[in-house]
PDB file of N, CA and C in Angstrom:
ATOM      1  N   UNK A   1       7.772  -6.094  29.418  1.00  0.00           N
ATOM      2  CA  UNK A   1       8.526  -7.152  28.790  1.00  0.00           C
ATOM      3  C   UNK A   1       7.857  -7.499  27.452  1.00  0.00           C
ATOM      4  N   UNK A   2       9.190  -7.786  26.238  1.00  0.00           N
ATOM      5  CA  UNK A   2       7.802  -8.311  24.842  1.00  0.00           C
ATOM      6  C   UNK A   2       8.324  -9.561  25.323  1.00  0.00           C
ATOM      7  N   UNK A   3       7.267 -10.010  24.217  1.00  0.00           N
ATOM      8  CA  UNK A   3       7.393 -10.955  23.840  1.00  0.00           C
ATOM      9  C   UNK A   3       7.075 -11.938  22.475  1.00  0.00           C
ATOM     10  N   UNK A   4       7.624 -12.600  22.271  1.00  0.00           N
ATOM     11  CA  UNK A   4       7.452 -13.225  20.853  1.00  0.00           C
ATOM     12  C   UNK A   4       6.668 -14.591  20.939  1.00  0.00           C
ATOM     13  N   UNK A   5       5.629 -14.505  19.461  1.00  0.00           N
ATOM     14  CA  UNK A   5       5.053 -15.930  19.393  1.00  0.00           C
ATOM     15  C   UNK A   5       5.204 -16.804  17.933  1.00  0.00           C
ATOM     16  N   UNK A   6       5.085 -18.258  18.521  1.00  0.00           N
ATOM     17  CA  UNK A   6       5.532 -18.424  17.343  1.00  0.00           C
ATOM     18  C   UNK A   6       4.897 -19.579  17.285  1.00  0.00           C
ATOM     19  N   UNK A   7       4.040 -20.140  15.843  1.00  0.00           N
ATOM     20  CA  UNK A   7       2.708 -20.594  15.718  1.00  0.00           C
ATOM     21  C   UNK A   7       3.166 -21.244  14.341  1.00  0.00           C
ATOM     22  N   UNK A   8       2.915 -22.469  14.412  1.00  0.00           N
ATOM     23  CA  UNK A   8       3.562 -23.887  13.635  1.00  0.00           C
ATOM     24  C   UNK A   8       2.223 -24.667  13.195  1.00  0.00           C
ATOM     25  N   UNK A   9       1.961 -25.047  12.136  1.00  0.00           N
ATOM     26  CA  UNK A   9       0.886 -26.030  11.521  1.00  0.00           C
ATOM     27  C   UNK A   9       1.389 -26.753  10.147  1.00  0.00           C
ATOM     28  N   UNK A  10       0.383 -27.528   9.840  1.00  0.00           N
ATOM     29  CA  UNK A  10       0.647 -28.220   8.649  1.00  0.00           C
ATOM     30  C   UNK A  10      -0.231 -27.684   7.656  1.00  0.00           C
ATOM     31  N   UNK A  11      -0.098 -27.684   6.308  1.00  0.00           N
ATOM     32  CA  UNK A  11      -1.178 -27.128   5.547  1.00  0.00           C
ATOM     33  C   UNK A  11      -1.215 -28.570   5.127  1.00  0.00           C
ATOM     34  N   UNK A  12      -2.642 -28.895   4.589  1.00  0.00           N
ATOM     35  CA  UNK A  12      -3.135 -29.811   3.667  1.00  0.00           C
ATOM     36  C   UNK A  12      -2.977 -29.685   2.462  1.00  0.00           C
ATOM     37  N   UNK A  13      -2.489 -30.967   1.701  1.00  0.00           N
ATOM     38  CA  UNK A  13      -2.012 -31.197   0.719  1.00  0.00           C
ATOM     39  C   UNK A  13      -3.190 -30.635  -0.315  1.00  0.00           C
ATOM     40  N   UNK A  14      -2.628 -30.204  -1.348  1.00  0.00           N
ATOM     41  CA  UNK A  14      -4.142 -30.173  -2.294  1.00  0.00           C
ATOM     42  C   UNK A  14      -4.684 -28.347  -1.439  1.00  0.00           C
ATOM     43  N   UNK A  15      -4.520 -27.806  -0.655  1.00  0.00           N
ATOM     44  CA  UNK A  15      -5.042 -26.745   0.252  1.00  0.00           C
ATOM     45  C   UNK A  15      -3.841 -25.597   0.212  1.00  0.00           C
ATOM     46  N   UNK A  16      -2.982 -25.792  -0.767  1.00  0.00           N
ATOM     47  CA  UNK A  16      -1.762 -24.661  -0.309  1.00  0.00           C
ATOM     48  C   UNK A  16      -2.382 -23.125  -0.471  1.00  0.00           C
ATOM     49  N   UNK A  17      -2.678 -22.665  -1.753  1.00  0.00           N
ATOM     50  CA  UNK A  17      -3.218 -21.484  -2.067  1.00  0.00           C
ATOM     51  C   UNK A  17      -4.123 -20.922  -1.401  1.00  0.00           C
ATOM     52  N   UNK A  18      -5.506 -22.406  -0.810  1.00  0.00           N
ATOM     53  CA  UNK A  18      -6.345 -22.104   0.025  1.00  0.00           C
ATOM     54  C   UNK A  18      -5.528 -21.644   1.276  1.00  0.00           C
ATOM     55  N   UNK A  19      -4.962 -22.176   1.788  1.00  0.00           N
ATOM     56  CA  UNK A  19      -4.200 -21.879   3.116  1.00  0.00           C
ATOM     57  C   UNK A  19      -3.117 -20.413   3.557  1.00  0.00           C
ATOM     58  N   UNK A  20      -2.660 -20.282   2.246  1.00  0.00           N
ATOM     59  CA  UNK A  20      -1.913 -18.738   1.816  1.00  0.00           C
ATOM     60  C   UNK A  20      -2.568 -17.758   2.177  1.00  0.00           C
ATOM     61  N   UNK A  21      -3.425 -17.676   1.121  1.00  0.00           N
ATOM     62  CA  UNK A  21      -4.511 -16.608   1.273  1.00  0.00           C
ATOM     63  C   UNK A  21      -5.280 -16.370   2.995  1.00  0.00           C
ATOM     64  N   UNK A  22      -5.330 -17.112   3.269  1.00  0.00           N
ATOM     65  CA  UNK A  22      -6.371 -17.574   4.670  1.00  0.00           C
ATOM     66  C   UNK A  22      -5.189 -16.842   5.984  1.00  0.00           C
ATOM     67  N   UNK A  23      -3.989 -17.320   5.463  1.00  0.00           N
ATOM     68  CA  UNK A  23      -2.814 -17.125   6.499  1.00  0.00           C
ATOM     69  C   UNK A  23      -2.239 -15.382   6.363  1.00  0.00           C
ATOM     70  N   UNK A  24      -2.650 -15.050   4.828  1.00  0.00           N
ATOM     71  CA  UNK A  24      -2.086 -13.498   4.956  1.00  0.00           C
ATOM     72  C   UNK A  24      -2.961 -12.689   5.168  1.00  0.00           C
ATOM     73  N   UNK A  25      -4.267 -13.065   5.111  1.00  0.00           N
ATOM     74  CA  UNK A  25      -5.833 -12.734   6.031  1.00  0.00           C
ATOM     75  C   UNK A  25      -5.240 -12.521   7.422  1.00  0.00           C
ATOM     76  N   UNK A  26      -5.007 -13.500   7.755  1.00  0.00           N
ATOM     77  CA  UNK A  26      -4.701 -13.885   9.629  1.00  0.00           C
ATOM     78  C   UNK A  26      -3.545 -12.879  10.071  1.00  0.00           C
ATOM     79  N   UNK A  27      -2.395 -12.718   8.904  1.00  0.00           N
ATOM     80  CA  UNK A  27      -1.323 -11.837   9.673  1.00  0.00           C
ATOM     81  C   UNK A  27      -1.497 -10.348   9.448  1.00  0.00           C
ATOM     82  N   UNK A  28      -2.807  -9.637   8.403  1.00  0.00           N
ATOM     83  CA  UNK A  28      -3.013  -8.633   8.010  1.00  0.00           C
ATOM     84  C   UNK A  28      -4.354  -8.517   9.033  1.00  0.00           C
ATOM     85  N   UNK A  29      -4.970  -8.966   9.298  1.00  0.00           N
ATOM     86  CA  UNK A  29      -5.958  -8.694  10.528  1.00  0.00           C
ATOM     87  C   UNK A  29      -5.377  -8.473  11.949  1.00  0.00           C
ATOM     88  N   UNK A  30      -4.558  -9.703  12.160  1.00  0.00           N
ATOM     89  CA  UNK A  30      -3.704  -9.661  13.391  1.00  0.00           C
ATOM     90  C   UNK A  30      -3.075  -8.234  13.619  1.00  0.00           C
ATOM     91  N   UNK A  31      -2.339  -7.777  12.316  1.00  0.00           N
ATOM     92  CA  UNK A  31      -1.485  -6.116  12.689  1.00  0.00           C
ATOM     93  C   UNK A  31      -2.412  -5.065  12.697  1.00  0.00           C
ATOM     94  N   UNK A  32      -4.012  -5.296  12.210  1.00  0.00           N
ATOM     95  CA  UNK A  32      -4.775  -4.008  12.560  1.00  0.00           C
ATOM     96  C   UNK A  32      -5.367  -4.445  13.825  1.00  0.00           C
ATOM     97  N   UNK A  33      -5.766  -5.345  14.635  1.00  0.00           N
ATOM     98  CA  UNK A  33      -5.671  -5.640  16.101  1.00  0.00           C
ATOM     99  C   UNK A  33      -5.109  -5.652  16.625  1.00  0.00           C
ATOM    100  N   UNK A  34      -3.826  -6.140  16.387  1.00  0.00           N
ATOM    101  CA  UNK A  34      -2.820  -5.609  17.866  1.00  0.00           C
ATOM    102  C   UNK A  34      -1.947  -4.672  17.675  1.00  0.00           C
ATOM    103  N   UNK A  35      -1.424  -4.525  15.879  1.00  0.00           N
ATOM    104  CA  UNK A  35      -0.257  -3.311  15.527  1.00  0.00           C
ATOM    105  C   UNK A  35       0.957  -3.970  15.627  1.00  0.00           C
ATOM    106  N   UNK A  36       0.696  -5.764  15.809  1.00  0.00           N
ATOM    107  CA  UNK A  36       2.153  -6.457  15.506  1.00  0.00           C
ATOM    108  C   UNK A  36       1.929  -7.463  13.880  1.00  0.00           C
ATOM    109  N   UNK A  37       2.899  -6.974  13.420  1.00  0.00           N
ATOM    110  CA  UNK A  37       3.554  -7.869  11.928  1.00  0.00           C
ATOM    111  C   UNK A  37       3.673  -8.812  12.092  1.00  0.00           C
ATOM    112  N   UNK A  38       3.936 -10.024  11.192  1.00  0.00           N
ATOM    113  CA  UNK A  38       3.933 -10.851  11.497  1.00  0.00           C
ATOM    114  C   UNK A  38       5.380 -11.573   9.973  1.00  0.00           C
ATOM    115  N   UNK A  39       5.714 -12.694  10.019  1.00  0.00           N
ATOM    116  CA  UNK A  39       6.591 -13.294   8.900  1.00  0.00           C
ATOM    117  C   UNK A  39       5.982 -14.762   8.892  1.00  0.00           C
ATOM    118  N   UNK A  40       5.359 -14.873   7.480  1.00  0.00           N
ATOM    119  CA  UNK A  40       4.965 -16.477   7.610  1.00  0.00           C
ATOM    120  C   UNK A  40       6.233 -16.997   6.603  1.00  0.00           C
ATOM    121  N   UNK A  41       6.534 -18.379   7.240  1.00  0.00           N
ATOM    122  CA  UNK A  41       7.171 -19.244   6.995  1.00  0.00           C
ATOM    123  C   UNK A  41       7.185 -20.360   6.539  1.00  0.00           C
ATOM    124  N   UNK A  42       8.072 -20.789   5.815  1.00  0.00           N
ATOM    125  CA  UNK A  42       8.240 -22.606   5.879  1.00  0.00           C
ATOM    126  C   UNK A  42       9.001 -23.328   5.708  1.00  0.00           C
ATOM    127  N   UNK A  43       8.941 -24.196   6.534  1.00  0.00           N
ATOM    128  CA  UNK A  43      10.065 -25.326   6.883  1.00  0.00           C
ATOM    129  C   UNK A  43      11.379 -25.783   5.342  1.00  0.00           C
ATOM    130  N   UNK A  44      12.104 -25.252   5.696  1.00  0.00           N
ATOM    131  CA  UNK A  44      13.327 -26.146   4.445  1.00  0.00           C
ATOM    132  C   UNK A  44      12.907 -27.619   4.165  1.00  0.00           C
ATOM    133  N   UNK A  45      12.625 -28.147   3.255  1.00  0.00           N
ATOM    134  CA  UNK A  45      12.453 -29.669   2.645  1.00  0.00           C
ATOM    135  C   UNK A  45      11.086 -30.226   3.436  1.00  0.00           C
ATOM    136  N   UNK A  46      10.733 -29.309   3.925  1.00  0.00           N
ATOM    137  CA  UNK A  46       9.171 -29.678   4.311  1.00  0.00           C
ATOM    138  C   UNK A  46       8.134 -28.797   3.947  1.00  0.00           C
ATOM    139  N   UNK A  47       7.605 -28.214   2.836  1.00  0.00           N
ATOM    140  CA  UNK A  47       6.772 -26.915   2.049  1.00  0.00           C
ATOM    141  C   UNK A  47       5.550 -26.966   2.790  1.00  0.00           C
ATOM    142  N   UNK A  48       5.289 -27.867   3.595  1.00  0.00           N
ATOM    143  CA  UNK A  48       3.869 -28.171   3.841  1.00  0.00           C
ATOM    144  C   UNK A  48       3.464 -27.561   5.592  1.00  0.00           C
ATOM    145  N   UNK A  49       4.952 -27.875   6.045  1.00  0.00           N
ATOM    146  CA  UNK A  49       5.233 -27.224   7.506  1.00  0.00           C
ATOM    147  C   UNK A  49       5.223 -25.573   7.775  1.00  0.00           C
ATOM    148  N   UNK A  50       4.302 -24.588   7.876  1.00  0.00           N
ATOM    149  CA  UNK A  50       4.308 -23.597   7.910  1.00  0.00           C
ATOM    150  C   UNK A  50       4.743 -23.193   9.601  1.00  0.00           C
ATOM    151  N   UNK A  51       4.945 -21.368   9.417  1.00  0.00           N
ATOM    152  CA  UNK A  51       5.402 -21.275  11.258  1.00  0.00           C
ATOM    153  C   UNK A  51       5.306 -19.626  10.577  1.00  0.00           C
ATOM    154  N   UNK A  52       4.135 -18.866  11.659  1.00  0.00           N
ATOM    155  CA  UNK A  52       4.034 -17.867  11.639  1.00  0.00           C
ATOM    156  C   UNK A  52       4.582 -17.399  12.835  1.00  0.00           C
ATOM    157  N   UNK A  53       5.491 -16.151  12.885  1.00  0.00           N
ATOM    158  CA  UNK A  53       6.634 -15.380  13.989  1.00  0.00           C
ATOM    159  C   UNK A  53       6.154 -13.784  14.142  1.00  0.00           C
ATOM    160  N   UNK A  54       5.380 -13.610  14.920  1.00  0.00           N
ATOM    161  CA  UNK A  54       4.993 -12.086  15.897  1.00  0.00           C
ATOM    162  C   UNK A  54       6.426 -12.109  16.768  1.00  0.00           C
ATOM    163  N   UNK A  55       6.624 -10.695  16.653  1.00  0.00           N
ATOM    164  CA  UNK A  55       7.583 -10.104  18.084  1.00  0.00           C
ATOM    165  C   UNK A  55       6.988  -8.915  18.151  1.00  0.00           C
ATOM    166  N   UNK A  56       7.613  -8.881  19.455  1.00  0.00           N
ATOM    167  CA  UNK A  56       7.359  -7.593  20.421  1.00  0.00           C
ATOM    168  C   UNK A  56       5.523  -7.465  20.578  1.00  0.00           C
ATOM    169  N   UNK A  57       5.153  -8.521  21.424  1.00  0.00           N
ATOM    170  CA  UNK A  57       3.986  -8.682  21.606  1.00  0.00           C
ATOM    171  C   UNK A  57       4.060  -7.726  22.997  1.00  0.00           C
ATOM    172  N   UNK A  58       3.019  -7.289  23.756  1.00  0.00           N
ATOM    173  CA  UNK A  58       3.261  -6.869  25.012  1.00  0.00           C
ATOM    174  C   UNK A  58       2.407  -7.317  25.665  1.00  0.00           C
ATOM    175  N   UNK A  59       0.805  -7.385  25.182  1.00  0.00           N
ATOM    176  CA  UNK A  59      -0.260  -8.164  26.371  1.00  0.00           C
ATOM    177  C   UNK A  59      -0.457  -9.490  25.527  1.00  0.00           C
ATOM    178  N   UNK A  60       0.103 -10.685  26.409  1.00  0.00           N
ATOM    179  CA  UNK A  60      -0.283 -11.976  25.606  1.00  0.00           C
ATOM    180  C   UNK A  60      -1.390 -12.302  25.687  1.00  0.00           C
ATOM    181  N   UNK A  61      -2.536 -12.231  26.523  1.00  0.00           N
ATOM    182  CA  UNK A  61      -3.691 -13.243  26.953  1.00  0.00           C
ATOM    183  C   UNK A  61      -4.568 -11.747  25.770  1.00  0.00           C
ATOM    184  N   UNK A  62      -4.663 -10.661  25.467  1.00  0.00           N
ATOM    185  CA  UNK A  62      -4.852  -9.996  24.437  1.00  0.00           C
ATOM    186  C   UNK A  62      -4.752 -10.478  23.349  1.00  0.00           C
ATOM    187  N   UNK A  63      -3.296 -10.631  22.704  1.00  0.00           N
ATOM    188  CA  UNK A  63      -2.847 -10.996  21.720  1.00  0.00           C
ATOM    189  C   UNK A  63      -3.314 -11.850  21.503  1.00  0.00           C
ATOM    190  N   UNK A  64      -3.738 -13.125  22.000  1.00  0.00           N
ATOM    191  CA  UNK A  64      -3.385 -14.644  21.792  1.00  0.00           C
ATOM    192  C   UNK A  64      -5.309 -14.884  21.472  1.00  0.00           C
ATOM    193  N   UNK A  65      -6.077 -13.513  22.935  1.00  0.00           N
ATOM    194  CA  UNK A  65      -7.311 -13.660  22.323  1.00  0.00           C
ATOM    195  C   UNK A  65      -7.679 -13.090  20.520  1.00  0.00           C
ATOM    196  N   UNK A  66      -6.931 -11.919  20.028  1.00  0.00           N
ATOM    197  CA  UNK A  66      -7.227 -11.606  19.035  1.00  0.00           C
ATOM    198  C   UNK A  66      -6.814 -12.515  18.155  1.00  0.00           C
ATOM    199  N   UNK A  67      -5.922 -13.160  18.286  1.00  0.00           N
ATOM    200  CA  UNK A  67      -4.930 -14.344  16.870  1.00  0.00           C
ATOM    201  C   UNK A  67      -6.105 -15.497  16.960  1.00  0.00           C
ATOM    202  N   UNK A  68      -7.530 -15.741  18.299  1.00  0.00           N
ATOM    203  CA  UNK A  68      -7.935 -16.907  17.796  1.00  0.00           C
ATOM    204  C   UNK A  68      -9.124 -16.167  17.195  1.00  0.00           C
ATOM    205  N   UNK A  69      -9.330 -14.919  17.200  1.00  0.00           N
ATOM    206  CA  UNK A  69     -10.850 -14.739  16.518  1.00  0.00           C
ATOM    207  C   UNK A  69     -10.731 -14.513  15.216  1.00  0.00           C
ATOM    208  N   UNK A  70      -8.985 -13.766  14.941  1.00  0.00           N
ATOM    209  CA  UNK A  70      -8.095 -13.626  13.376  1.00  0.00           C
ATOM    210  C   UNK A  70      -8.418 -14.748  12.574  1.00  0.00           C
ATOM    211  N   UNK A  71      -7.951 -16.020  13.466  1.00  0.00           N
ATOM    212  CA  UNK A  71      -7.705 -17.168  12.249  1.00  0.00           C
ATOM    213  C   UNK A  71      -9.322 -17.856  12.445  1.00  0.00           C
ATOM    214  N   UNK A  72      -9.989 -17.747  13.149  1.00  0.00           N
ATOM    215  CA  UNK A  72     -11.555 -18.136  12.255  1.00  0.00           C
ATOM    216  C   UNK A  72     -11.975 -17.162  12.135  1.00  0.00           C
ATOM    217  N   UNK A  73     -11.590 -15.596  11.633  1.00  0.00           N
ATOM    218  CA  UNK A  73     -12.677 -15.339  10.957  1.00  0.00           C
ATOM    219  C   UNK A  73     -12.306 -15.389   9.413  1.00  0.00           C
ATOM    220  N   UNK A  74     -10.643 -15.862   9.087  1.00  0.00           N
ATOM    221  CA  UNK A  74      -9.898 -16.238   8.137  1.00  0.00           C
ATOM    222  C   UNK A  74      -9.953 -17.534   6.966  1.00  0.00           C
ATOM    223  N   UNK A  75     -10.820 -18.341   8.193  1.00  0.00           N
ATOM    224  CA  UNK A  75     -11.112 -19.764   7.962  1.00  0.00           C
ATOM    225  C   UNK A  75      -9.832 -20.616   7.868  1.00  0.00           C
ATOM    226  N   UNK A  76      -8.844 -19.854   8.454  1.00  0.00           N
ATOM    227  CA  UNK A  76      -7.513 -20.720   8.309  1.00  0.00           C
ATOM    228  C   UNK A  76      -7.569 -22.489   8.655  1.00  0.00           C
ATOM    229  N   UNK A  77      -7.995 -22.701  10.373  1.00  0.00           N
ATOM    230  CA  UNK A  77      -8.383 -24.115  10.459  1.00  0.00           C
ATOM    231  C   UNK A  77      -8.581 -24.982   9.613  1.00  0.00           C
ATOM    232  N   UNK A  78      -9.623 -24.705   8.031  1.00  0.00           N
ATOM    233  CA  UNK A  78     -10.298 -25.485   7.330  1.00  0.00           C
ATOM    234  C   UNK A  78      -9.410 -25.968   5.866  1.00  0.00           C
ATOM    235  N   UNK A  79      -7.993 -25.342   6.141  1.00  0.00           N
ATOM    236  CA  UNK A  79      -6.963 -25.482   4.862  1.00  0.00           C
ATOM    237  C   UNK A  79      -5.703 -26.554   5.876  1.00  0.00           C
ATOM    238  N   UNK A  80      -6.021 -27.009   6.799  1.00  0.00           N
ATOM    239  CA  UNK A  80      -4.957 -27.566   7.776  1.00  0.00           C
ATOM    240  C   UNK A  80      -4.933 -28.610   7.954  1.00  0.00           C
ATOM    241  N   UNK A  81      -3.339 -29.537   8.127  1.00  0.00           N
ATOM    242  CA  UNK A  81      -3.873 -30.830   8.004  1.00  0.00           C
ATOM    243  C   UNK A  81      -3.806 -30.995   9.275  1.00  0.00           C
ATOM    244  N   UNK A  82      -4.355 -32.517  10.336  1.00  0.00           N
ATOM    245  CA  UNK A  82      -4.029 -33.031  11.634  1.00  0.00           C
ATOM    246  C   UNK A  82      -5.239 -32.577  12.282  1.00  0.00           C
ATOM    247  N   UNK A  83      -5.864 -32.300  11.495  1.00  0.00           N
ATOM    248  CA  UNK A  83      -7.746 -31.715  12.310  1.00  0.00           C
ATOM    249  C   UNK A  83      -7.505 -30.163  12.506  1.00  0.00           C
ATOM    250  N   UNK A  84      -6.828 -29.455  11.390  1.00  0.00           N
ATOM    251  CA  UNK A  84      -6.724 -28.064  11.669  1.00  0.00           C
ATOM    252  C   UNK A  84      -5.702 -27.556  12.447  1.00  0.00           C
ATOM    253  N   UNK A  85      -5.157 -28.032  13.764  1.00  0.00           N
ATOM    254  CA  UNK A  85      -4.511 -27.889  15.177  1.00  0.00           C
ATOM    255  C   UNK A  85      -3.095 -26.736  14.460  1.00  0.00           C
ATOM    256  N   UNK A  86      -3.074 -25.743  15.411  1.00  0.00           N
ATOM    257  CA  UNK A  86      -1.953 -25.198  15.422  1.00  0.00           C
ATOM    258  C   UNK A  86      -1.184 -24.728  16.615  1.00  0.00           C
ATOM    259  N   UNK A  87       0.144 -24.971  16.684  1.00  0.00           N
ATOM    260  CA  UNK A  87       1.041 -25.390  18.346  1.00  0.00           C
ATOM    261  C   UNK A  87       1.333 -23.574  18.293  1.00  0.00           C
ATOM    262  N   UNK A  88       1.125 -23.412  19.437  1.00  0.00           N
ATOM    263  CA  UNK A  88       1.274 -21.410  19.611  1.00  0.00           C
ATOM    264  C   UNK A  88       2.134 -22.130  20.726  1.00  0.00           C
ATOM    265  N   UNK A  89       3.812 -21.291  20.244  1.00  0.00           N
ATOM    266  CA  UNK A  89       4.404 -21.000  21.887  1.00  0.00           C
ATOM    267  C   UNK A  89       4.895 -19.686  22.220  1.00  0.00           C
ATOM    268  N   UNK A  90       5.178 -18.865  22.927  1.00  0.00           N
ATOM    269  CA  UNK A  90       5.305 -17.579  23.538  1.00  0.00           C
ATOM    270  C   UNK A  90       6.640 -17.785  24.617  1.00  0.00           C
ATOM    271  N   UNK A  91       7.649 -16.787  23.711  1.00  0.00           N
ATOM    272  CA  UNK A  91       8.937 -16.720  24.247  1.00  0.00           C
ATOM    273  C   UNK A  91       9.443 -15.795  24.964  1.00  0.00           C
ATOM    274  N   UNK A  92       9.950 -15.206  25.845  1.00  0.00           N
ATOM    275  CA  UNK A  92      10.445 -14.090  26.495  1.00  0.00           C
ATOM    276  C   UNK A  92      12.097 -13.836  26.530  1.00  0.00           C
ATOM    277  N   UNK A  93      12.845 -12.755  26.192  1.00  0.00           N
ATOM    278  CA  UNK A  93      14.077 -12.930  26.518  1.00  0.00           C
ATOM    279  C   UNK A  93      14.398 -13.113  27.624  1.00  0.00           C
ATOM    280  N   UNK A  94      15.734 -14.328  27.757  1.00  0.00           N
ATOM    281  CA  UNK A  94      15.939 -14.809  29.003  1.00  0.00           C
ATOM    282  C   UNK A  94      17.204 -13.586  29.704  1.00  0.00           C
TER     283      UNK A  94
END
């Protein structure tokens, strides 16, 4: 079964470029660890609301370990607003 994840944060104001860079680190590391792409995003009338989208994941507790060693070794956390925090959810077709 895949599956898709999909990973939502805020960037800090004043931190965009810092946070870019940090985030296409995270989705270009992520595809030489697991071999999944990734599309970063952002919210319509909210620039600050980002949401990065993996599909066709196949081992999640894999995946999900490589995406947290991706984004610190990226330093992504440290460009984020709300204490860094980013909401990961993992979807399956129903």
């Amino acid at each position: 079964m895949k599956l898709s994840c999909y990973v939502y944060y805020r960037v800090s104001p004043g931190h965009v470029a810092q946070a870019s860079a940090a985030a296409r680190e995270t989705i270009l590391a992520m595809q030489t660890a697991t071999g999944v792409d990734a599309r970063l995003m952002t919210k319509v009338a909210e620039p600050l609301l980002w949401m990065e989208v993996y599909e066709d994941i196949g081992d999640q507790d894999a995946f999900l370990s490589a995406m947290r060693q991706c984004v610190q070794n990226s330093g992504l956390g440290d460009w984020l607003a709300d204490g860094g925090k980013r909401h990961t959810e993992v979807f399956q077709c129903a």
